[in-house]
Structures are given as structure tokens and as C-alpha cells.
PDB file of N, CA and C in Angstrom:
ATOM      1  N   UNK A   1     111.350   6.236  41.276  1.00  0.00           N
ATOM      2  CA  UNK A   1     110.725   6.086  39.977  1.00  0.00           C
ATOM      3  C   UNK A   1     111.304   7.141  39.028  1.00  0.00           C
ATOM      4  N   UNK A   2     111.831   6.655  38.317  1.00  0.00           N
ATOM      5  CA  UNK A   2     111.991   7.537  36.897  1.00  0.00           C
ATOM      6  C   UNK A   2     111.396   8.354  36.526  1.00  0.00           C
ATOM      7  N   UNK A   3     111.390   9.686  36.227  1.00  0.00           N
ATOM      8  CA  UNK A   3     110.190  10.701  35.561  1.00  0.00           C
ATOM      9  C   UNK A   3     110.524  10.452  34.181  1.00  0.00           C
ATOM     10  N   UNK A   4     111.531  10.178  33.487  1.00  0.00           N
ATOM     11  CA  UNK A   4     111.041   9.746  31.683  1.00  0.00           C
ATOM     12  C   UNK A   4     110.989   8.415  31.592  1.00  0.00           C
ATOM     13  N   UNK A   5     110.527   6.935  32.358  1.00  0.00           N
ATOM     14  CA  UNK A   5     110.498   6.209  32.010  1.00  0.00           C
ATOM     15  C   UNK A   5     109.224   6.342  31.051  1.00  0.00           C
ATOM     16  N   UNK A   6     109.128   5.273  30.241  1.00  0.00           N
ATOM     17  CA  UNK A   6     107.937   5.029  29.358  1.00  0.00           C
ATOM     18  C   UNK A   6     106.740   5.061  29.605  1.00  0.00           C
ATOM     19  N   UNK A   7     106.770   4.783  30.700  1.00  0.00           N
ATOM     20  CA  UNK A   7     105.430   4.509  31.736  1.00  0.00           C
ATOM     21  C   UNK A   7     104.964   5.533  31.896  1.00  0.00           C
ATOM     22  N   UNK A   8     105.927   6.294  32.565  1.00  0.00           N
ATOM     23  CA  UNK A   8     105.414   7.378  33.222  1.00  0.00           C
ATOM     24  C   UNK A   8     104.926   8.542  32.278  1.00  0.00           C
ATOM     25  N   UNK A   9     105.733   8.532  31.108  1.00  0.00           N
ATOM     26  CA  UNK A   9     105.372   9.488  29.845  1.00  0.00           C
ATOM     27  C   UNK A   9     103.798   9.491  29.223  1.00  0.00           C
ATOM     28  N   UNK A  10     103.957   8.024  29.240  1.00  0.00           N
ATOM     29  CA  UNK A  10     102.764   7.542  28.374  1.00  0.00           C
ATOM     30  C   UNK A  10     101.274   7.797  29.435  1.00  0.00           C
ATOM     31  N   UNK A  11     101.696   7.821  30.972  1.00  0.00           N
ATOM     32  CA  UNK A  11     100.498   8.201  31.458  1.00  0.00           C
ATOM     33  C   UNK A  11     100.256   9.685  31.773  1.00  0.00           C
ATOM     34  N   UNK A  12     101.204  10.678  31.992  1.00  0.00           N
ATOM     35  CA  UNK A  12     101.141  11.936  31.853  1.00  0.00           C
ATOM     36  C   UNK A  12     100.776  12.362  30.528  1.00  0.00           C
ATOM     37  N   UNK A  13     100.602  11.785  29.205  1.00  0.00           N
ATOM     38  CA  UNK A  13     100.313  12.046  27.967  1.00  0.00           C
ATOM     39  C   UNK A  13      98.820  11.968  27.790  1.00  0.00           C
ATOM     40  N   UNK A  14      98.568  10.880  28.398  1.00  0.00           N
ATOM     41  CA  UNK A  14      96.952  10.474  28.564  1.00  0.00           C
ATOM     42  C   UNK A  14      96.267  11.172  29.154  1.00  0.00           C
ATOM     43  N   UNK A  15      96.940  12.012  30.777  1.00  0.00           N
ATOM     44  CA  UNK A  15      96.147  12.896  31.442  1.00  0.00           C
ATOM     45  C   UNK A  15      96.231  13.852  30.803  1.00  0.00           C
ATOM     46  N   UNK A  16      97.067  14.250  30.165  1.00  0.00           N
ATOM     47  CA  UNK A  16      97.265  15.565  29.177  1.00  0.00           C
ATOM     48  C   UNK A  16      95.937  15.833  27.809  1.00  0.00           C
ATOM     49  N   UNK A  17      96.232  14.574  27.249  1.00  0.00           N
ATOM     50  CA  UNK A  17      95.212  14.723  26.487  1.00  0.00           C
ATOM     51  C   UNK A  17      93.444  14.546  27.067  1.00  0.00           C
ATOM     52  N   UNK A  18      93.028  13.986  27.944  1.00  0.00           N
ATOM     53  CA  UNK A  18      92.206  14.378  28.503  1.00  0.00           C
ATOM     54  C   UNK A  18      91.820  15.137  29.288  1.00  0.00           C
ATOM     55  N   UNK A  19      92.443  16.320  29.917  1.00  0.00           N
ATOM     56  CA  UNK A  19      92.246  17.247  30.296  1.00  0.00           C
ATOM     57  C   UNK A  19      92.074  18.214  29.209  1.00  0.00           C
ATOM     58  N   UNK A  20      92.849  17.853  28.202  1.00  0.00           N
ATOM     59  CA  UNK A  20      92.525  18.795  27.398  1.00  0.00           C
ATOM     60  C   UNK A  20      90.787  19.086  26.393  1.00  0.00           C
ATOM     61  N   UNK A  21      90.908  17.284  25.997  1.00  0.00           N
ATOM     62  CA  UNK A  21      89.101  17.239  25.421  1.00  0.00           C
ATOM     63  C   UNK A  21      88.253  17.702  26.294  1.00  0.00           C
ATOM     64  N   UNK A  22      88.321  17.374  27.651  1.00  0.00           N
ATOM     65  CA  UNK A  22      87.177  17.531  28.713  1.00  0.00           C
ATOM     66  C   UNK A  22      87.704  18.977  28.662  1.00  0.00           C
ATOM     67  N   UNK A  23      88.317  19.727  28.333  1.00  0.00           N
ATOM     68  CA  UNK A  23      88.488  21.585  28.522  1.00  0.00           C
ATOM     69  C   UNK A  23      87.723  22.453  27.342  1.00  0.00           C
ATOM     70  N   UNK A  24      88.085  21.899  26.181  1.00  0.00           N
ATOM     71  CA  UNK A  24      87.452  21.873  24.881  1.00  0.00           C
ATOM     72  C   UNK A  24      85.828  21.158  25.060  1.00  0.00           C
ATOM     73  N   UNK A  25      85.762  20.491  25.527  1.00  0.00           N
ATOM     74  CA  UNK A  25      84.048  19.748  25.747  1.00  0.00           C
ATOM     75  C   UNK A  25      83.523  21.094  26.714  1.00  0.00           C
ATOM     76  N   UNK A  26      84.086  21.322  28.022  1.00  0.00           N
ATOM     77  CA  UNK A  26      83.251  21.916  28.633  1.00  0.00           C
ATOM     78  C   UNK A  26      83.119  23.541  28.405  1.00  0.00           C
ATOM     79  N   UNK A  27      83.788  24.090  27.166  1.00  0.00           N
ATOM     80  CA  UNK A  27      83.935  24.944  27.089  1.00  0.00           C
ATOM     81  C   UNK A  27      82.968  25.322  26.256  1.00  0.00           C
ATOM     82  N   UNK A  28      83.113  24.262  25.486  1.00  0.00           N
ATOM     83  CA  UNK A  28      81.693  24.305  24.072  1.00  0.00           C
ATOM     84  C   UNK A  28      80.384  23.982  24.444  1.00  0.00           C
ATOM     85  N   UNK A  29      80.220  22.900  25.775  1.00  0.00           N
ATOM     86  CA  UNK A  29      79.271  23.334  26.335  1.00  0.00           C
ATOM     87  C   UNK A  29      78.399  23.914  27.211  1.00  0.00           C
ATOM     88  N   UNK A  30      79.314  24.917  27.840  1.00  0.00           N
ATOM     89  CA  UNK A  30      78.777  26.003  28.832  1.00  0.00           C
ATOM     90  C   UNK A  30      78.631  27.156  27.544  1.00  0.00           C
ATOM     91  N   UNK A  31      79.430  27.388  26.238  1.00  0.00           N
ATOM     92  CA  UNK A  31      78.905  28.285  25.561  1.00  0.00           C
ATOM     93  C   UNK A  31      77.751  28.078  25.158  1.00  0.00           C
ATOM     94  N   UNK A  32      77.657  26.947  24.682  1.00  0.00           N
ATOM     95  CA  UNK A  32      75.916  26.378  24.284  1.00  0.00           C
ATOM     96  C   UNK A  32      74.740  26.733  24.790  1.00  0.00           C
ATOM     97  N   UNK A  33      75.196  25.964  25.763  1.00  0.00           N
ATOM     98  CA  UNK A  33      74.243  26.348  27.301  1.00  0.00           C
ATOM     99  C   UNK A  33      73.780  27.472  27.533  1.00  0.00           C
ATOM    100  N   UNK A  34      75.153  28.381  27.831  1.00  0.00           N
ATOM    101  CA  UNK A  34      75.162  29.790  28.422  1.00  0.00           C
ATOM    102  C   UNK A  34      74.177  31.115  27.271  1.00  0.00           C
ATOM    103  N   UNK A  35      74.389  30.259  26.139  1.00  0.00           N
ATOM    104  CA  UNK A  35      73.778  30.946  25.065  1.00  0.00           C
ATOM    105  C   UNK A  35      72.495  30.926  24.571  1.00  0.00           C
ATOM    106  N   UNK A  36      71.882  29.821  25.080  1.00  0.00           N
ATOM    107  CA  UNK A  36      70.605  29.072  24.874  1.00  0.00           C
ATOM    108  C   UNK A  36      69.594  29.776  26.090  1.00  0.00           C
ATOM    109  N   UNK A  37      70.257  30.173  27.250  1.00  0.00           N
ATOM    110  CA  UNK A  37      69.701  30.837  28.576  1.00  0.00           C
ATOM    111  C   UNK A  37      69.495  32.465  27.866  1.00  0.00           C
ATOM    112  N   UNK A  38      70.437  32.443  27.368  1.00  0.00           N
ATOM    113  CA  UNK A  38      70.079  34.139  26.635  1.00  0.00           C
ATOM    114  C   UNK A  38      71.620  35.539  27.109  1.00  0.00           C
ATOM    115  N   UNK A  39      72.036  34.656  27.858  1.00  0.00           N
ATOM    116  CA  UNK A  39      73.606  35.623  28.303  1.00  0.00           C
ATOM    117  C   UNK A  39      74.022  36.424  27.289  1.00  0.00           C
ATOM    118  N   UNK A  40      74.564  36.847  27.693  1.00  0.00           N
ATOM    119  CA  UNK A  40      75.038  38.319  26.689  1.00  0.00           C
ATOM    120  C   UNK A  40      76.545  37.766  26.247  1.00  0.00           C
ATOM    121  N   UNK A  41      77.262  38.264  25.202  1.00  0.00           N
ATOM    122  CA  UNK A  41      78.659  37.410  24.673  1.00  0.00           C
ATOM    123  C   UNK A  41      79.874  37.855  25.759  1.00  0.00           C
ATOM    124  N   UNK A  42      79.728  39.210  26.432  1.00  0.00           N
ATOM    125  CA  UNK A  42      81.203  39.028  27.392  1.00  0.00           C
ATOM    126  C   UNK A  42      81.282  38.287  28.214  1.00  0.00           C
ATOM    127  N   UNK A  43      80.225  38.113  29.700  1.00  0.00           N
ATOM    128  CA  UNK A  43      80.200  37.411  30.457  1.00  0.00           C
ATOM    129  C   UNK A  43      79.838  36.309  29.777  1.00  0.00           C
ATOM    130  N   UNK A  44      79.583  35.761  28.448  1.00  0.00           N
ATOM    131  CA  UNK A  44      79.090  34.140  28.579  1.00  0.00           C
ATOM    132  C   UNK A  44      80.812  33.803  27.744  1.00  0.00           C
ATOM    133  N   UNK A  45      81.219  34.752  27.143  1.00  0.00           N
ATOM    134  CA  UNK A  45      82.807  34.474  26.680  1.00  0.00           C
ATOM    135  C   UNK A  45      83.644  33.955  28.302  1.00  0.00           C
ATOM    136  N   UNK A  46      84.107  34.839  29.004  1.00  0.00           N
ATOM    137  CA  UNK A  46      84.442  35.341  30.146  1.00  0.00           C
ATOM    138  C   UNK A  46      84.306  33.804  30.890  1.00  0.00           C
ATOM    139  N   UNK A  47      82.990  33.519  31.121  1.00  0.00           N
ATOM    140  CA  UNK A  47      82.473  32.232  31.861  1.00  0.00           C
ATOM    141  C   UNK A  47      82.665  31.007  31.778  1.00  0.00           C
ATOM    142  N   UNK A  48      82.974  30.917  29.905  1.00  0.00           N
ATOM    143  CA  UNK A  48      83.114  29.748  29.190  1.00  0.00           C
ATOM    144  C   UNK A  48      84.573  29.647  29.395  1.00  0.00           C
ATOM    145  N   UNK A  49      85.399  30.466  29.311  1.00  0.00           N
ATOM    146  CA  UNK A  49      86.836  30.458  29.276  1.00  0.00           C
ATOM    147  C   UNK A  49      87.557  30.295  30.903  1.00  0.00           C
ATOM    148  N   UNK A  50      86.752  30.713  31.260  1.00  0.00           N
ATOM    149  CA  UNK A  50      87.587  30.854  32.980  1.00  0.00           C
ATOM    150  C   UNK A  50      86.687  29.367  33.827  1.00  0.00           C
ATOM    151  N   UNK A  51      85.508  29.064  33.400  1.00  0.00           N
ATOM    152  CA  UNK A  51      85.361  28.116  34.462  1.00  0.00           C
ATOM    153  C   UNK A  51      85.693  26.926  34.347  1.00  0.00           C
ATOM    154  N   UNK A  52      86.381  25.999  32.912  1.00  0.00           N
ATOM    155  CA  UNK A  52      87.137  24.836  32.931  1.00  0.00           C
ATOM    156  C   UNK A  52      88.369  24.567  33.610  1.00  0.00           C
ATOM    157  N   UNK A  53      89.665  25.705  33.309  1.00  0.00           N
ATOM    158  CA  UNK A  53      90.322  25.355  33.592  1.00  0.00           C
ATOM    159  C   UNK A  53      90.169  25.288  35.278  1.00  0.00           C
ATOM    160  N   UNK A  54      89.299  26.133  36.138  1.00  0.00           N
ATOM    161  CA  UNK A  54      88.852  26.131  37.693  1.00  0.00           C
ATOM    162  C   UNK A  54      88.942  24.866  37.976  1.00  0.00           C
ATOM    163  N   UNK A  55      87.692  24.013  37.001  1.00  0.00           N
ATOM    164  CA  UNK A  55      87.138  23.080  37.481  1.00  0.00           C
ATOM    165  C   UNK A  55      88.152  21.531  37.369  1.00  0.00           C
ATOM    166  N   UNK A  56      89.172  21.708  35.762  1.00  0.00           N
ATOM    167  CA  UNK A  56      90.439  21.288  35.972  1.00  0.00           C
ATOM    168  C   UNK A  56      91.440  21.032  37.463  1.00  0.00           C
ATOM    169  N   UNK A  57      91.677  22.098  37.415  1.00  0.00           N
ATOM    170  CA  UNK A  57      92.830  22.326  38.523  1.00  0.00           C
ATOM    171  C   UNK A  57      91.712  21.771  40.474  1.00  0.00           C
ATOM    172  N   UNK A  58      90.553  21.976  40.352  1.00  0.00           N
ATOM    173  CA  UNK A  58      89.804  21.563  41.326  1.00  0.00           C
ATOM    174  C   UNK A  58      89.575  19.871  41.143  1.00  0.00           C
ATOM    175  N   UNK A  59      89.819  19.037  40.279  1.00  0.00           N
ATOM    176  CA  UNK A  59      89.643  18.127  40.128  1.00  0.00           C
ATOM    177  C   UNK A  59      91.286  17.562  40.560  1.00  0.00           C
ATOM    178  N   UNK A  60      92.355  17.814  39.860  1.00  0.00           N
ATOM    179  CA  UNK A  60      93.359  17.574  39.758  1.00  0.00           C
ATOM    180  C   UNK A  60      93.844  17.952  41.295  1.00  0.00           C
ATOM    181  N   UNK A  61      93.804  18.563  42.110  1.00  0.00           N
ATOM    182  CA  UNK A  61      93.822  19.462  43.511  1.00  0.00           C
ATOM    183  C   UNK A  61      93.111  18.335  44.122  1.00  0.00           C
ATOM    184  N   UNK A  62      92.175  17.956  44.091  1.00  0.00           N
ATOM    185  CA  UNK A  62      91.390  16.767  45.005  1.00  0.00           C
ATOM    186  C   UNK A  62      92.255  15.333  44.885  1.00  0.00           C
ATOM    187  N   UNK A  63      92.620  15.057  43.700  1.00  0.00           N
ATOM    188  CA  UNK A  63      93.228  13.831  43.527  1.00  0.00           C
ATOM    189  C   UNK A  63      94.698  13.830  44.071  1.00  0.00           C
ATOM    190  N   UNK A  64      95.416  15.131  44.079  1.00  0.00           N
ATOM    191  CA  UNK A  64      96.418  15.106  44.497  1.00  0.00           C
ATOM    192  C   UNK A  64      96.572  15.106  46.062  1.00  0.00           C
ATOM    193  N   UNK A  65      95.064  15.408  47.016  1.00  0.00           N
ATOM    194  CA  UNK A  65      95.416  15.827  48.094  1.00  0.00           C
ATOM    195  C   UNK A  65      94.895  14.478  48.710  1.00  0.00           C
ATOM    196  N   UNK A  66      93.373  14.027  48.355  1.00  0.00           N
ATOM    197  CA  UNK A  66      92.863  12.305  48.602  1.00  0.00           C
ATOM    198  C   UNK A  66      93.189  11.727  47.753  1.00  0.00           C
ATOM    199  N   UNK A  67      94.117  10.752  46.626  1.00  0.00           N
ATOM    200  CA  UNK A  67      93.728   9.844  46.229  1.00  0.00           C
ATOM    201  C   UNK A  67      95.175   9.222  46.022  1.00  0.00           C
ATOM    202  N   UNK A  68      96.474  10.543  45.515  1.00  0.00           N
ATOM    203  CA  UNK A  68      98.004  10.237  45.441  1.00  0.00           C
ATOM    204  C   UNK A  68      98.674   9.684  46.720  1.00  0.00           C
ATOM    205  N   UNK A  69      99.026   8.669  46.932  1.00  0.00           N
ATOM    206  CA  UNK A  69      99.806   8.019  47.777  1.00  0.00           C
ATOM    207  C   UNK A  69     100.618   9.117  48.275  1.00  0.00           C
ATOM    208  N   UNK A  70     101.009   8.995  49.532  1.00  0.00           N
ATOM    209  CA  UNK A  70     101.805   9.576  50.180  1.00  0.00           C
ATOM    210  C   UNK A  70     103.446   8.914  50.189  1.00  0.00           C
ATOM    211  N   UNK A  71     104.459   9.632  49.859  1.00  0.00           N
ATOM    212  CA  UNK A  71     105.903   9.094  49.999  1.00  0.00           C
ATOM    213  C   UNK A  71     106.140   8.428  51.094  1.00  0.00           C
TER     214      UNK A  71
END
């Protein structure tokens, strides 16, 4: 398979951009959240910033290990 066919662009573009809203979504709302509980701004900065991309790469890590076909 081609890595610049069209196909393949256009669906790495899609995961791209949704990883990215869902990073921006969950970021804005664990600050919400985190702020509404009463957290203090470093650790609720700190928390908001470090636990998407985790939960990213833990999502993306599962799909790559159960769900990507094997060569």
C-alpha cells in the first residue's frame, strides 16, 4: 500500500483532526470540571494539559495492538 496514496492521506487527516478536537474538548473539559471541584490553577493547569494527550496515545496504543491487522 502506498503511504501518499489519496486514501491513505485523506484518512490519516481525519484521525489527525480528530484527535486533535477530542484533545481541545477534553482539555476544556477537565479544566471546567477540575475548576468547578475547587483545584487550585497549577495542578488543575498541569492535569488538564498532561492527561489528554495520555489518554490519546492510550487509545491509539490499544487500537494499534487489538484492532490493526497484522502483516
Amino acid at each position: 500500500m502506498n503511504p501518499f496514496s489519496k486514501e491513505t492521506l485523506s484518512k490519516a487527516s481525519t484521525l489527525g483532526v480528530s484527535l486533535g478536537i477530542g484533545g481541545v474538548a477534553l482539555f476544556v473539559t477537565l479544566w471546567l470540571v477540575l475548576g468547578s471541584v475547587g483545584v487550585e490553577q497549577i495542578p488543575r493547569l498541569l492535569i488538564s494539559l498532561c492527561l489528554p494527550p495520555a489518554i490519546m496515545a492510550g487509545v491509539l496504543g490499544g487500537y494499534m495492538l487489538l484492532v490493526r491487522p497484522r502483516p
